[in-house]
N, C-alpha and C. Protein backbone atom coordinates (compact mmCIF):
# COMPACT_ATOMS: atom_id res chain seq x y z
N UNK A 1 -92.57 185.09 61.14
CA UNK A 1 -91.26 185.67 61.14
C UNK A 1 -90.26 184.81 61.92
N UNK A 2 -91.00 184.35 62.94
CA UNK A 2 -89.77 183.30 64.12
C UNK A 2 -89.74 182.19 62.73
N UNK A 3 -90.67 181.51 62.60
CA UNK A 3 -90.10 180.77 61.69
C UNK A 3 -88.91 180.48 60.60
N UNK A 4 -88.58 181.61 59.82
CA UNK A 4 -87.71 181.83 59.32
C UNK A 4 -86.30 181.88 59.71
N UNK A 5 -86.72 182.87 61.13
CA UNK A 5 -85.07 182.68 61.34
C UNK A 5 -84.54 181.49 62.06
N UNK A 6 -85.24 180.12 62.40
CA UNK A 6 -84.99 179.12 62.76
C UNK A 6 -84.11 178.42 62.11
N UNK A 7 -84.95 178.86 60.35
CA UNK A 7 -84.80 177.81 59.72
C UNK A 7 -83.83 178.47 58.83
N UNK A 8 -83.26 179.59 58.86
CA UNK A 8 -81.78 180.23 58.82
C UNK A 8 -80.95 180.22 59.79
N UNK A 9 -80.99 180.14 60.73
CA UNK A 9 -80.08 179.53 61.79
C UNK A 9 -79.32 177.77 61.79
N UNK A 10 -80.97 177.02 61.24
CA UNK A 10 -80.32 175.52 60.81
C UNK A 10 -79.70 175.47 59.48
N UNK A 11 -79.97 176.32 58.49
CA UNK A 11 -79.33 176.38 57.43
C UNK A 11 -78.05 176.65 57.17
N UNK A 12 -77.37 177.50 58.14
CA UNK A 12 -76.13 177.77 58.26
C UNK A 12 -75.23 177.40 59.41
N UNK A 13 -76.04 176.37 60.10
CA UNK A 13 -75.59 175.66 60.77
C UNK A 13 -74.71 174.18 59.79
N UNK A 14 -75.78 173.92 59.02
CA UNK A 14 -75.47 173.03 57.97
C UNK A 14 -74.43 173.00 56.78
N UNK A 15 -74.34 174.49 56.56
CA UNK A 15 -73.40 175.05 55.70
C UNK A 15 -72.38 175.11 56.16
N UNK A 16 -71.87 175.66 57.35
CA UNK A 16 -71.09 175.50 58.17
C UNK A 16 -70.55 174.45 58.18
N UNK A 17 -70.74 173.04 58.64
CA UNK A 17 -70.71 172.12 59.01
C UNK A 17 -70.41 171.12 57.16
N UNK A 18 -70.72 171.47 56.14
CA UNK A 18 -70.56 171.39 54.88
C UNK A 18 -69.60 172.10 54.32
N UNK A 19 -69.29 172.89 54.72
CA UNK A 19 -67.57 173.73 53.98
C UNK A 19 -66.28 172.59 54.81
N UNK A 20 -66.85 172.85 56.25
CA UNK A 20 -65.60 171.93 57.32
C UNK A 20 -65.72 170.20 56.68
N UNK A 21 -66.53 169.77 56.24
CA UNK A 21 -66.60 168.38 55.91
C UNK A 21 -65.90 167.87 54.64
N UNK A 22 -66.29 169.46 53.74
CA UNK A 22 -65.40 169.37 52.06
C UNK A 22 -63.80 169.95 52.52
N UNK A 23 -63.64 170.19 53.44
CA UNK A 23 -62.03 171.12 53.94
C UNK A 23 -61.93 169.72 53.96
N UNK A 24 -62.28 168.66 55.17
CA UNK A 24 -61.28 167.82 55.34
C UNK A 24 -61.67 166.77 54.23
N UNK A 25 -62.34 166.36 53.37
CA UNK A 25 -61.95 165.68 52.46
C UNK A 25 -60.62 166.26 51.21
N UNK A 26 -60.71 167.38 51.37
CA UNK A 26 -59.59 167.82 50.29
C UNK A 26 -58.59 167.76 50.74
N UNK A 27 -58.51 167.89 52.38
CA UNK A 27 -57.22 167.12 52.75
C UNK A 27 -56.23 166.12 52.69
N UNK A 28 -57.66 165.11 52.87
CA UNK A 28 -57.58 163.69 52.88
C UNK A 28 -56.41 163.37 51.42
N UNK A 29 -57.58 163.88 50.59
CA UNK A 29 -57.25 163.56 49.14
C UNK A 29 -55.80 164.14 48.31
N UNK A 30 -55.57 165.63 49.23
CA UNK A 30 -53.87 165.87 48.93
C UNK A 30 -52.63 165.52 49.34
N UNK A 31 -53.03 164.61 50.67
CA UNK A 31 -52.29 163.70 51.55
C UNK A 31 -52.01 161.95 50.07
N UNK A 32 -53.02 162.15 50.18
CA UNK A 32 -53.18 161.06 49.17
C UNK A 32 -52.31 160.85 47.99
N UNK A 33 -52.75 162.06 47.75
CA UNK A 33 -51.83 162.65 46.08
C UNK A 33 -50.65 162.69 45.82
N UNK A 34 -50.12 163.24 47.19
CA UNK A 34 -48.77 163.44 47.14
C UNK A 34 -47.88 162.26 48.28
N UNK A 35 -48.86 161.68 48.47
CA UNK A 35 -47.61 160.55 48.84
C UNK A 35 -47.86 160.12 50.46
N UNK A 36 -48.34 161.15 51.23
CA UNK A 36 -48.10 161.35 52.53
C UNK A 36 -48.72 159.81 53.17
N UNK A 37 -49.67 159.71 52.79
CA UNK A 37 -51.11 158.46 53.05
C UNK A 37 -50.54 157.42 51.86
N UNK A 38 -50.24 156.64 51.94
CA UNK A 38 -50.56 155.41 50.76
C UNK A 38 -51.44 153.99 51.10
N UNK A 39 -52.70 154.48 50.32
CA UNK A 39 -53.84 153.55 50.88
C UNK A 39 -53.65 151.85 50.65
N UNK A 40 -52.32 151.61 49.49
CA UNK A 40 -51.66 149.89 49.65
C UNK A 40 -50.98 149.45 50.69
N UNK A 41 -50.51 150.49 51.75
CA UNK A 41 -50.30 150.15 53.09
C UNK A 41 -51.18 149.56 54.21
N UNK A 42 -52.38 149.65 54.02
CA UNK A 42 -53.57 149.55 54.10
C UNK A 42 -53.90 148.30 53.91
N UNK A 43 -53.42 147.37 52.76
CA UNK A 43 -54.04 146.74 51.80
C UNK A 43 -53.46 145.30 52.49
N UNK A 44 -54.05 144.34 52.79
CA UNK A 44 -53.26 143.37 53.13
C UNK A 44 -52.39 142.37 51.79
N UNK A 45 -51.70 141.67 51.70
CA UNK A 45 -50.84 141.23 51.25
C UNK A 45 -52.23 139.46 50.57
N UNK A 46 -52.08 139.60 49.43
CA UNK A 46 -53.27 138.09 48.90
C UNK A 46 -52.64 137.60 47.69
N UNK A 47 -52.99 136.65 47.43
CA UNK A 47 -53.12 135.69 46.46
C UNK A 47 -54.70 134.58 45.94
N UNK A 48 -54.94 135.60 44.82
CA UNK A 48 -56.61 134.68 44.80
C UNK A 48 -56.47 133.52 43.28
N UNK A 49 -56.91 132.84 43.08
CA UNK A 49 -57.17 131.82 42.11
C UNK A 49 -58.61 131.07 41.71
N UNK A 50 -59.51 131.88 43.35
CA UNK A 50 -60.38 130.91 43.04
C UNK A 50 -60.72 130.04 44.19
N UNK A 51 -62.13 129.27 43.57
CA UNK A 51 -61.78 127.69 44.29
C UNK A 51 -61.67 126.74 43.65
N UNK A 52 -60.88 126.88 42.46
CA UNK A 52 -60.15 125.53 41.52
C UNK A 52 -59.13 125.02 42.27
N UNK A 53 -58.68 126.83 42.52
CA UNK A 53 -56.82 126.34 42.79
C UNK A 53 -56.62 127.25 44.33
N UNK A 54 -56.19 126.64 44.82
CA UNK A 54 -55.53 127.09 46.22
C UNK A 54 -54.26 127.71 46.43
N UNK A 55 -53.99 128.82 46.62
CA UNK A 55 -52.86 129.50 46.98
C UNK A 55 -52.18 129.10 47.76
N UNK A 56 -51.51 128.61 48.31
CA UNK A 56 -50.29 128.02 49.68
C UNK A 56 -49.60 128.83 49.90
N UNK A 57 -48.77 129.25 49.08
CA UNK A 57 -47.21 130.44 49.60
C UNK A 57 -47.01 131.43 48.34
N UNK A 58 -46.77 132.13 48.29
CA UNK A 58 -46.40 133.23 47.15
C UNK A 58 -45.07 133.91 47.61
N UNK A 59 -44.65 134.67 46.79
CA UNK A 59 -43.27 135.60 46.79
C UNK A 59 -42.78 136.76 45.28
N UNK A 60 -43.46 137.69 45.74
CA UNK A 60 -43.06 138.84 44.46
C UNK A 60 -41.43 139.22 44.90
N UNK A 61 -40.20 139.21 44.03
CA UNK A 61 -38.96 139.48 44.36
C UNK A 61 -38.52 139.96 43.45
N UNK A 62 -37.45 141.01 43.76
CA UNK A 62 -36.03 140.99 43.13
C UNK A 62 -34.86 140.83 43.31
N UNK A 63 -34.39 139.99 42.33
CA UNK A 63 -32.95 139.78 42.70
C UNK A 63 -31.96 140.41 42.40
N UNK A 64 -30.46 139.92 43.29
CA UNK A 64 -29.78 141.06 42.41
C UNK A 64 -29.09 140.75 41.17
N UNK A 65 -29.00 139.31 40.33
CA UNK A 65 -28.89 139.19 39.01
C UNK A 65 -30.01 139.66 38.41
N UNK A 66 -30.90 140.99 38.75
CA UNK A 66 -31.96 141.70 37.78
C UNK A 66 -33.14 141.22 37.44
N UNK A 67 -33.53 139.65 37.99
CA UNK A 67 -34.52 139.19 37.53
C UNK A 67 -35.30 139.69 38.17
N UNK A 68 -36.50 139.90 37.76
CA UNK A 68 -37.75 140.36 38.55
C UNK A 68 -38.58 139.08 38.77
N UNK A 69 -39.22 138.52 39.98
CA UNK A 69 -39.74 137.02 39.86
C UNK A 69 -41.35 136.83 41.00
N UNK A 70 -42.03 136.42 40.11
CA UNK A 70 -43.17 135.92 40.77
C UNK A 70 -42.97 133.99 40.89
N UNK A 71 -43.40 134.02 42.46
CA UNK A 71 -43.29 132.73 42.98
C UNK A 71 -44.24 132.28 43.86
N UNK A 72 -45.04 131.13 42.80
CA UNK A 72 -46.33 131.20 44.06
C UNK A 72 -46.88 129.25 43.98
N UNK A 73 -47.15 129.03 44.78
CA UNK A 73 -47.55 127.38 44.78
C UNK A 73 -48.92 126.93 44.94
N UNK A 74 -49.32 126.26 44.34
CA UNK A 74 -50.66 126.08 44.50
C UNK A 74 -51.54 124.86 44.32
N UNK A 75 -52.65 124.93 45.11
CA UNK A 75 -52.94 123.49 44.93
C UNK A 75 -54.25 122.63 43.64
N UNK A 76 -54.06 122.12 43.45
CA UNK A 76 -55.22 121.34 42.30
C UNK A 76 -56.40 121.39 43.30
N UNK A 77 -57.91 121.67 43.27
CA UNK A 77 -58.31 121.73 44.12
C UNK A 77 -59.84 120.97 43.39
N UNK A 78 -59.53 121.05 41.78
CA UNK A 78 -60.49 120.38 40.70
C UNK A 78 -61.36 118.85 41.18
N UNK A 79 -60.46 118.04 41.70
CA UNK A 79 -61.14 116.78 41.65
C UNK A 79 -60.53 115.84 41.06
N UNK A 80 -59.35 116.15 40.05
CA UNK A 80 -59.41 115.44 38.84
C UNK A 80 -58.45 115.58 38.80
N UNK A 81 -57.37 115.09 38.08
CA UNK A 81 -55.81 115.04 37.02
C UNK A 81 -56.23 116.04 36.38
N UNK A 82 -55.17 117.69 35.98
CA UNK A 82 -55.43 118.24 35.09
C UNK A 82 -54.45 117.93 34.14
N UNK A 83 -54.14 118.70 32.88
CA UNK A 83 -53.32 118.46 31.87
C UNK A 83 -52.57 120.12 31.86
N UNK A 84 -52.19 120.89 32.36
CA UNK A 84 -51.63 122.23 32.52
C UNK A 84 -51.09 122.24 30.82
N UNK A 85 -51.09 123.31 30.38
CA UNK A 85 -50.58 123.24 28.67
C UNK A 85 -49.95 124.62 28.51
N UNK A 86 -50.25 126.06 29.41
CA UNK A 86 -49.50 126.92 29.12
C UNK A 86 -49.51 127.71 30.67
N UNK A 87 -48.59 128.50 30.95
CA UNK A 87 -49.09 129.63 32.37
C UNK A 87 -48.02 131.15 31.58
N UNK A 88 -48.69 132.10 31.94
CA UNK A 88 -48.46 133.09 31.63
C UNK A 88 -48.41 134.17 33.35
N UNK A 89 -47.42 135.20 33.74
CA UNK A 89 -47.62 136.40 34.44
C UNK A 89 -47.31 137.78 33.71
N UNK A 90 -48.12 138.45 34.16
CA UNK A 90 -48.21 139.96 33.66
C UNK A 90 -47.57 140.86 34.86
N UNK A 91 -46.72 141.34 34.46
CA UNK A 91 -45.74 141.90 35.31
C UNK A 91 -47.04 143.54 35.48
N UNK A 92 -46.43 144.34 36.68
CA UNK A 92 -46.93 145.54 36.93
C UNK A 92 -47.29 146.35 35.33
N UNK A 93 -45.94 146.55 34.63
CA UNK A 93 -45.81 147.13 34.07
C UNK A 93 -46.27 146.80 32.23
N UNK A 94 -47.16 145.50 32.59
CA UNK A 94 -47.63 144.98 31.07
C UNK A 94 -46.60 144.34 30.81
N UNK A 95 -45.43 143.62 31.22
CA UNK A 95 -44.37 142.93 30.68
C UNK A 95 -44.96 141.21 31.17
N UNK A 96 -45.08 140.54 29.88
CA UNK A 96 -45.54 139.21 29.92
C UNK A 96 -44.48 138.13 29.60
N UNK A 97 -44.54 136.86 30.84
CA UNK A 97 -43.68 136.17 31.08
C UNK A 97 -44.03 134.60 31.14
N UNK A 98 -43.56 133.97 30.48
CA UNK A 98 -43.77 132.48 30.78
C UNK A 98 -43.84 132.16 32.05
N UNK A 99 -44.42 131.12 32.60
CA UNK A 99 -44.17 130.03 34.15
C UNK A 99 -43.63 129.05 33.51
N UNK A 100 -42.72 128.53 34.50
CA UNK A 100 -42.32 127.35 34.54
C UNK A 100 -42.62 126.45 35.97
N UNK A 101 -43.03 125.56 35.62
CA UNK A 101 -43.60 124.49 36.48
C UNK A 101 -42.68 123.68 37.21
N UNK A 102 -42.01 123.61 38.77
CA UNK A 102 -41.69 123.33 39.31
C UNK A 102 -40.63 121.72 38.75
N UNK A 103 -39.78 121.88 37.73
CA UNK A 103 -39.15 121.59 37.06
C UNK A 103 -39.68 120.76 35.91
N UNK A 104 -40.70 120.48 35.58
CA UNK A 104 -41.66 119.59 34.87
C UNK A 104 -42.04 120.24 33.53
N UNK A 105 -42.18 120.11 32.30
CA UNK A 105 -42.41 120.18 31.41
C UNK A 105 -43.47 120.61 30.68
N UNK A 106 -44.23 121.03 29.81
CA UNK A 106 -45.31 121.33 29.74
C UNK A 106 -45.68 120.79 28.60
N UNK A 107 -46.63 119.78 28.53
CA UNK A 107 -47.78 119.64 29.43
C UNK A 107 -47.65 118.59 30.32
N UNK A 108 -48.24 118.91 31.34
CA UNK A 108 -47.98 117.92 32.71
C UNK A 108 -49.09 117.48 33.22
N UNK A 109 -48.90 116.07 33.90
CA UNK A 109 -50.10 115.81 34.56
C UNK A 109 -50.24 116.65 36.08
N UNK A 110 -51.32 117.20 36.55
CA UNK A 110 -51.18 117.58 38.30
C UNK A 110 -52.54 116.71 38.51
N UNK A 111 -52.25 116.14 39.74
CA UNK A 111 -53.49 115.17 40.21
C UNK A 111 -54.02 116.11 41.36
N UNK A 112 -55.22 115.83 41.30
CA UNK A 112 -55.96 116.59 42.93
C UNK A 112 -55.49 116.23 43.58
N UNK A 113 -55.70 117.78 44.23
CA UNK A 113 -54.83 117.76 46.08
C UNK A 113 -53.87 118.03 46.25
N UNK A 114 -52.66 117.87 44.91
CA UNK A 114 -51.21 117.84 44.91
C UNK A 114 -50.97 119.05 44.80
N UNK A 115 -49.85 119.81 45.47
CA UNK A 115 -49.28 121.08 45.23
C UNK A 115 -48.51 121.00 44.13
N UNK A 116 -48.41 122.26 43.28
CA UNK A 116 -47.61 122.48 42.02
C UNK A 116 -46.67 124.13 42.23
N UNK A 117 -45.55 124.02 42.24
CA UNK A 117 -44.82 125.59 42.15
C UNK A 117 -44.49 125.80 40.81
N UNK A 118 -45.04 127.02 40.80
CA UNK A 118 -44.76 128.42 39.57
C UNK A 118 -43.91 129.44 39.37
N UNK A 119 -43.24 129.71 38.60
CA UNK A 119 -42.32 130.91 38.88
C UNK A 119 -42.28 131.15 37.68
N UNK A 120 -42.49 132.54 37.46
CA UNK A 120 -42.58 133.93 36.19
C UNK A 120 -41.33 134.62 36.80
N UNK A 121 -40.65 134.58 35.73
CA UNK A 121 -39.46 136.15 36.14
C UNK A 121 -38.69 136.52 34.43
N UNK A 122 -38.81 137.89 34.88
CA UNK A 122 -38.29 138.33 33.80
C UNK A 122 -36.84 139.59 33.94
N UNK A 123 -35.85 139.37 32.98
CA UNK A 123 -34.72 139.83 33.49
C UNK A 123 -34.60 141.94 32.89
N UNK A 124 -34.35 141.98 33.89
CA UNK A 124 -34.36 143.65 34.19
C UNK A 124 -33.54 144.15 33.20
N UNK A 125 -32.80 144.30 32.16
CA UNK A 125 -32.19 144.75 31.23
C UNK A 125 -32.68 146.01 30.72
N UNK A 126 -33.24 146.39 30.96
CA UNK A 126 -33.93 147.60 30.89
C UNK A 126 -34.74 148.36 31.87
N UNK A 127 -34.46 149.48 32.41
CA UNK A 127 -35.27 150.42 33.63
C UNK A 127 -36.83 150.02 33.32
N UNK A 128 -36.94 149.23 34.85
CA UNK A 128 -38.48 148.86 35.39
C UNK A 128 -39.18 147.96 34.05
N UNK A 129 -38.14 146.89 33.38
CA UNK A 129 -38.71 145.94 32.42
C UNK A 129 -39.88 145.58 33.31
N UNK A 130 -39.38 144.84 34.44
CA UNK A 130 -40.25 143.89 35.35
C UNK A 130 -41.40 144.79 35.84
N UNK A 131 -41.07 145.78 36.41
CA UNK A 131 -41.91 147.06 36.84
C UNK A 131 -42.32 146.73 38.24
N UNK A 132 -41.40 145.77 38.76
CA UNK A 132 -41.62 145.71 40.28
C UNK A 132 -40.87 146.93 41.04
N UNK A 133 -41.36 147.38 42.27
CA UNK A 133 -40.17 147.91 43.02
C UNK A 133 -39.77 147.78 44.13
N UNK A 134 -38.94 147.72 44.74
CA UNK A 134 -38.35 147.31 46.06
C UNK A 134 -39.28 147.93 47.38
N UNK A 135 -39.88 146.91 47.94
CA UNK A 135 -40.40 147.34 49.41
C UNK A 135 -41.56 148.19 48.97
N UNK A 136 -41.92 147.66 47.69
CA UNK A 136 -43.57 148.81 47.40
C UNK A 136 -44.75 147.12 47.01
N UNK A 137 -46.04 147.41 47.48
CA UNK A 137 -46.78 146.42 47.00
C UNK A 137 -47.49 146.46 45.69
N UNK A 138 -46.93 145.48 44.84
CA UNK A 138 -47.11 145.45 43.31
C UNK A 138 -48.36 144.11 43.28
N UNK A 139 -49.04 144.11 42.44
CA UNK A 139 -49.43 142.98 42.03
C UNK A 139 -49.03 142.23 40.37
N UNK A 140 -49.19 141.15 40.57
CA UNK A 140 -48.56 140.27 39.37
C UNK A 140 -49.82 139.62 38.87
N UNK A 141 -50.38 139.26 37.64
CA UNK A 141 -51.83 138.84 37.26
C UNK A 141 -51.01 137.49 36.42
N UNK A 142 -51.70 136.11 36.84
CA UNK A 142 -51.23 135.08 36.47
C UNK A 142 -52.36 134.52 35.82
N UNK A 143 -51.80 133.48 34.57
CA UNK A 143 -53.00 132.95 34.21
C UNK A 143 -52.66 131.54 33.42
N UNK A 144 -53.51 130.38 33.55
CA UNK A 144 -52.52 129.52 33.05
C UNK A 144 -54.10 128.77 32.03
N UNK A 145 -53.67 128.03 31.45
CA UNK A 145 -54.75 127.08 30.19
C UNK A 145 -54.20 125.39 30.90
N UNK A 146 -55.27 124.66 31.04
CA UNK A 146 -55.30 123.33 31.32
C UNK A 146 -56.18 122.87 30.81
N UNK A 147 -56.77 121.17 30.74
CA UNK A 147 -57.60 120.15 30.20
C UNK A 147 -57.80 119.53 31.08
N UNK A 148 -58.94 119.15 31.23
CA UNK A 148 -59.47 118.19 32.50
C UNK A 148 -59.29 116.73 32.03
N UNK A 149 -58.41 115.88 32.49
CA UNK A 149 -58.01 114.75 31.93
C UNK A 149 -57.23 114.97 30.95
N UNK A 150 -56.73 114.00 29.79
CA UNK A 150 -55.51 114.17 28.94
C UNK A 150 -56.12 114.38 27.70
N UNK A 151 -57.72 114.52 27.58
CA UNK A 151 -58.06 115.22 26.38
C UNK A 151 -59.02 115.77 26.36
N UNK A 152 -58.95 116.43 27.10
CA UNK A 152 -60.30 117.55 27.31
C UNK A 152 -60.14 118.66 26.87
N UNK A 153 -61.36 119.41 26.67
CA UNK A 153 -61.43 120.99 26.38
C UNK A 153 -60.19 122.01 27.42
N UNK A 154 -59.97 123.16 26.29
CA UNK A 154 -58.97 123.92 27.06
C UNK A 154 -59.82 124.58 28.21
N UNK A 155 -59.19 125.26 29.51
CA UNK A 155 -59.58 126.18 30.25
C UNK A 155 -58.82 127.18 30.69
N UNK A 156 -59.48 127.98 30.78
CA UNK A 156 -58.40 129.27 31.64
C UNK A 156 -58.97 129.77 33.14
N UNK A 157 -57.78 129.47 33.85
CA UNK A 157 -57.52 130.02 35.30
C UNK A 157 -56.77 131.54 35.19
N UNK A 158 -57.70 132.32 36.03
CA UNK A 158 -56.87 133.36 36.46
C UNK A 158 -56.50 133.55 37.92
N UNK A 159 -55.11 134.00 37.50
CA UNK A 159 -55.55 134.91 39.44
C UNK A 159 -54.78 136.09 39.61
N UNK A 160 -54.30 136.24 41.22
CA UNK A 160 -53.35 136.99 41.27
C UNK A 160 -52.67 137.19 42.28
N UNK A 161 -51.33 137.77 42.07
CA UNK A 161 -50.68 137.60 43.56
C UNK A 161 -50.19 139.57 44.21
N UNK A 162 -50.93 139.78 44.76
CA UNK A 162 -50.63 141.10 45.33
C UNK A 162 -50.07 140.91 46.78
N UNK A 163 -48.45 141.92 46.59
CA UNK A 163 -47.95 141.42 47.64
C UNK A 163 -46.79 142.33 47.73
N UNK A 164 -45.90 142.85 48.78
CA UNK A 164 -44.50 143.32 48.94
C UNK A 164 -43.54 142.87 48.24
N UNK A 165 -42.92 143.33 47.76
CA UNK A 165 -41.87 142.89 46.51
C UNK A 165 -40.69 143.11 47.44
N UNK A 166 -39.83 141.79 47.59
CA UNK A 166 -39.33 141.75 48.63
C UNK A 166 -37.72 141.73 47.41
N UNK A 167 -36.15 142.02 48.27
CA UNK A 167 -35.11 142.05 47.45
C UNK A 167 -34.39 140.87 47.82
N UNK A 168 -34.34 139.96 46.87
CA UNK A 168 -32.87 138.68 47.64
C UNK A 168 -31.59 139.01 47.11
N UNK A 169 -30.38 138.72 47.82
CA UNK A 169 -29.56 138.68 47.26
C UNK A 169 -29.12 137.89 46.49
């Protein structure tokens, strides 16, 4: 008989202790929901590519001529001369944008080691084209096709730049 009520005493000790544990996760999670907590605050600020290509500096912006603009520099990290042939960014919102290569043409030579700047932007003419927003952390998914030497097979690099979307004037 002692037995039992031991092991009803730990049982609802446990239960106890299992209602208070699911209370505060449903807390957690309506804090969450509605705004109070935002776990990308949290999130530190990156840019990944890899170890082809090296990230140096990035910049998610908007301006106030409406462009929405990803700006990020990076380094050849291959070994080799690539042949760059296209770069593409995917805005938040599925809106896809050419790069242009730090005034250079496409297709270009980049030699190892050398830094190359990128910039995707696309013009706001329409509510949240770009789908960035001011002082919130968005990420931008970049991706570009190159040739190893001046006639090699195509490749694709991805990456991405998650970061504060900052406003210039």
């Amino acid at each position: 008989m002692k037995r039992r009520r031991k092991s009803q005493a730990a049982l609802e000790f446990l239960t106890t202790y299992g209602w208070a544990f699911i209370v505060i996760l449903a807390t957690i999670g309506a804090m969450t929901y509605f705004g109070v907590i935002d776990p990308k605050k949290f999130i530190p600020d990156r840019c990944m590519f890899g170890t082809d290509f090296e990230c140096k500096d990035y910049q998610l912006s908007i301006q106030a001529n409406g462009y929405h603009r990803a700006d990020f520099i990076l380094v050849n990290s291959l070994g080799e001369t690539i042949a760059v042939t296209g770069a593409t960014c995917t805005f938040p919102n599925g809106a896809t944008a050419p790069a242009t290569l730090a005034n250079l043409s496409l297709p270009t030579g980049w030699h190892s080691g050398t830094t190359q700047a990128l910039t995707c932007f696309v013009w706001n003419n329409l509510p949240n084209q770009g789908g960035l927003i001011k002082k919130e952390k968005q990420k931008v998914k970049v991706s570009f096709t190159y040739a190893l030497g001046s006639q090699g097979f195509p490749h694709l690099a991805e990456g991405e730049i998650f970061s504060t979307v900052q406003e210039i004037p």
